[in-house]
C-alpha atoms as a PDB file:
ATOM      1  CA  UNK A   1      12.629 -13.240  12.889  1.00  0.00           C
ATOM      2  CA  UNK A   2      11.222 -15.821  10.589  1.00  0.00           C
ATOM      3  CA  UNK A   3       7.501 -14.771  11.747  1.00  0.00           C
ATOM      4  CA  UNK A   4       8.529 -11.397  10.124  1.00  0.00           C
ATOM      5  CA  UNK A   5       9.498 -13.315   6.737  1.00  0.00           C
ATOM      6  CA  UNK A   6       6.481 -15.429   6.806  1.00  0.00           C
ATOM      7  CA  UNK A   7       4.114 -12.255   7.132  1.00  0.00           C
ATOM      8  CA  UNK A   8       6.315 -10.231   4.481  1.00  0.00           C
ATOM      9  CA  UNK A   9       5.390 -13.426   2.022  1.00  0.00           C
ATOM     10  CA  UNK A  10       1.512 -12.248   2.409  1.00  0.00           C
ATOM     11  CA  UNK A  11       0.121 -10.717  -0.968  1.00  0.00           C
ATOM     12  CA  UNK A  12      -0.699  -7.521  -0.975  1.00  0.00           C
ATOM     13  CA  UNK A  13      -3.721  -5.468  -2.748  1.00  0.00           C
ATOM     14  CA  UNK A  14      -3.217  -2.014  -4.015  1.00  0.00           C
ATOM     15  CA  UNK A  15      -4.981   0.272  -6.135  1.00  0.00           C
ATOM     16  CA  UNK A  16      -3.103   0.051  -9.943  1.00  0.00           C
ATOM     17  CA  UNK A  17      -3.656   3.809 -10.032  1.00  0.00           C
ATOM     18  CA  UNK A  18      -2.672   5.718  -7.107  1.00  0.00           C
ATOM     19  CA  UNK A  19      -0.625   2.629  -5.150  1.00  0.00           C
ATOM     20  CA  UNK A  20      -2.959   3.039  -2.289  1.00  0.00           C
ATOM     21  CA  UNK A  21      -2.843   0.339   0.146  1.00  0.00           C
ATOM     22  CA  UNK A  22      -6.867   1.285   1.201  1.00  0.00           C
ATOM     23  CA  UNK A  23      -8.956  -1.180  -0.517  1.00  0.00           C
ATOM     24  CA  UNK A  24     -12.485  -0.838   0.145  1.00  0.00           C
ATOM     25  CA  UNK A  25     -14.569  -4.039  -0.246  1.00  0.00           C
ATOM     26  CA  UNK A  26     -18.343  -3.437  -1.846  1.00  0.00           C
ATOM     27  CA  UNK A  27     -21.059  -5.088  -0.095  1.00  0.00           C
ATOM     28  CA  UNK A  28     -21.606  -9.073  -0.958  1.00  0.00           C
ATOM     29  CA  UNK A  29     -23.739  -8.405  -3.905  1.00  0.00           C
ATOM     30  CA  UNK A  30     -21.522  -6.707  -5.698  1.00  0.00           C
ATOM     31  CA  UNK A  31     -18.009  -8.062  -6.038  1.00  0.00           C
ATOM     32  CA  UNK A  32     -16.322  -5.220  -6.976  1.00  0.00           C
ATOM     33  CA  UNK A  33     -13.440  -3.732  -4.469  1.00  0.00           C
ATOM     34  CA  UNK A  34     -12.829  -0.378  -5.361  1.00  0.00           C
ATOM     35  CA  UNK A  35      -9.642   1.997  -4.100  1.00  0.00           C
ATOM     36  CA  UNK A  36     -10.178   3.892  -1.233  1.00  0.00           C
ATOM     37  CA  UNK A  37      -8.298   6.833  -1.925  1.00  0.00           C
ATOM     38  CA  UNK A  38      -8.925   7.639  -5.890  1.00  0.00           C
ATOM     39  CA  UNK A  39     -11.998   5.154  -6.137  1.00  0.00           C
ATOM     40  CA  UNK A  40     -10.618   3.185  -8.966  1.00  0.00           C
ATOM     41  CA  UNK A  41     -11.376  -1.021  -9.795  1.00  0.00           C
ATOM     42  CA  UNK A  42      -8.108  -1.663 -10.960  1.00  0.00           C
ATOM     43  CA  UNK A  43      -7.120  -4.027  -7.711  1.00  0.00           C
ATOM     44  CA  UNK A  44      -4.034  -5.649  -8.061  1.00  0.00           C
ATOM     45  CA  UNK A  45      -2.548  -8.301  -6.053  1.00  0.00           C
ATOM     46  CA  UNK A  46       1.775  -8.982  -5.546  1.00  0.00           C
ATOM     47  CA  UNK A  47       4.058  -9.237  -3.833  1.00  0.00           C
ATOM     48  CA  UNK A  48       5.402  -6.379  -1.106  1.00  0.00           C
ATOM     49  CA  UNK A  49       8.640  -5.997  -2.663  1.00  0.00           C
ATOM     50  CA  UNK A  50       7.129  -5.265  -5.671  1.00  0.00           C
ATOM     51  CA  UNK A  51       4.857  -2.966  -4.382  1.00  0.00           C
ATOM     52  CA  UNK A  52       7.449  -0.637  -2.734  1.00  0.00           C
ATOM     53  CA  UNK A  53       9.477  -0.438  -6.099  1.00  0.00           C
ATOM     54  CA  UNK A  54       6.516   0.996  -8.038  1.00  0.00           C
ATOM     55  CA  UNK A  55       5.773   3.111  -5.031  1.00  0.00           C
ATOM     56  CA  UNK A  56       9.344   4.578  -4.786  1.00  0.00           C
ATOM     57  CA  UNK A  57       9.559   4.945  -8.712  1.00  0.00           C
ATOM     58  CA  UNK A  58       6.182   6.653  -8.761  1.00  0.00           C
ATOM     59  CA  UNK A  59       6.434   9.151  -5.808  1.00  0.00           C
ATOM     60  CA  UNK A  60      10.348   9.668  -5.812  1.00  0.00           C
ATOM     61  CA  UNK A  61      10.718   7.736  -1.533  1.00  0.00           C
ATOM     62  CA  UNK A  62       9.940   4.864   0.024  1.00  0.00           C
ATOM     63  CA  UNK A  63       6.287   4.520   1.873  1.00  0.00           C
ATOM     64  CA  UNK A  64       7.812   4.249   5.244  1.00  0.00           C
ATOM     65  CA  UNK A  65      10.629   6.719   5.567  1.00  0.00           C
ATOM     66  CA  UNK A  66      12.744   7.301   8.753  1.00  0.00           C
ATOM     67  CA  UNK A  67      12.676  10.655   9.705  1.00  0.00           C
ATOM     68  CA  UNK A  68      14.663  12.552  12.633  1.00  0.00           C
ATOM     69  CA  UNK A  69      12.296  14.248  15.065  1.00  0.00           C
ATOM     70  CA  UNK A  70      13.417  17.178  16.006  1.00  0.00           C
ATOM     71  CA  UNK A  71      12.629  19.339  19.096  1.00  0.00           C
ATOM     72  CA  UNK A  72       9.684  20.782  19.308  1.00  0.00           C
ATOM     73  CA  UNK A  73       8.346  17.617  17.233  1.00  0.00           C
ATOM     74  CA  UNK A  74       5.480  19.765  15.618  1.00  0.00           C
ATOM     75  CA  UNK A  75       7.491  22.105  14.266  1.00  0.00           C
END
């Protein structure tokens, strides 16, 4: 259990815009990372916890939400 705190500790990089998680690095001669998703600049770097508040507050649930499959499961 405390390797799962240690690795929720990690800073995490998200797109200011859209909250995207998919950072896209440029090339070495540029140094601009760019989102993935909406292709904004605006990187920003925090903490996980932080991260899923603006994420909840912005889309109205939680990134990861527990769902109950139902049978047939692709229905």
């Amino acid at each position: 259990m405390e390797k799962l705190n240690s690795y929720d500790d990690e800073p995490v990089y998200y797109c200011s815009r859209c909250l995207s998680l998919n950072i896209r690095k440029m090339p070495r001669n540029l140094a601009q990372d760019y989102c993935g998703d909406c292709g904004a600049t605006d990187i920003v770097c925090d903490h996980i916890e932080v991260w899923k508040e603006l994420y909840k507050k912005k889309y109205g649930h939680d990134f990861v939400e527990k769902r109950e499959l139902k049978w047939p499961y692709w229905c």
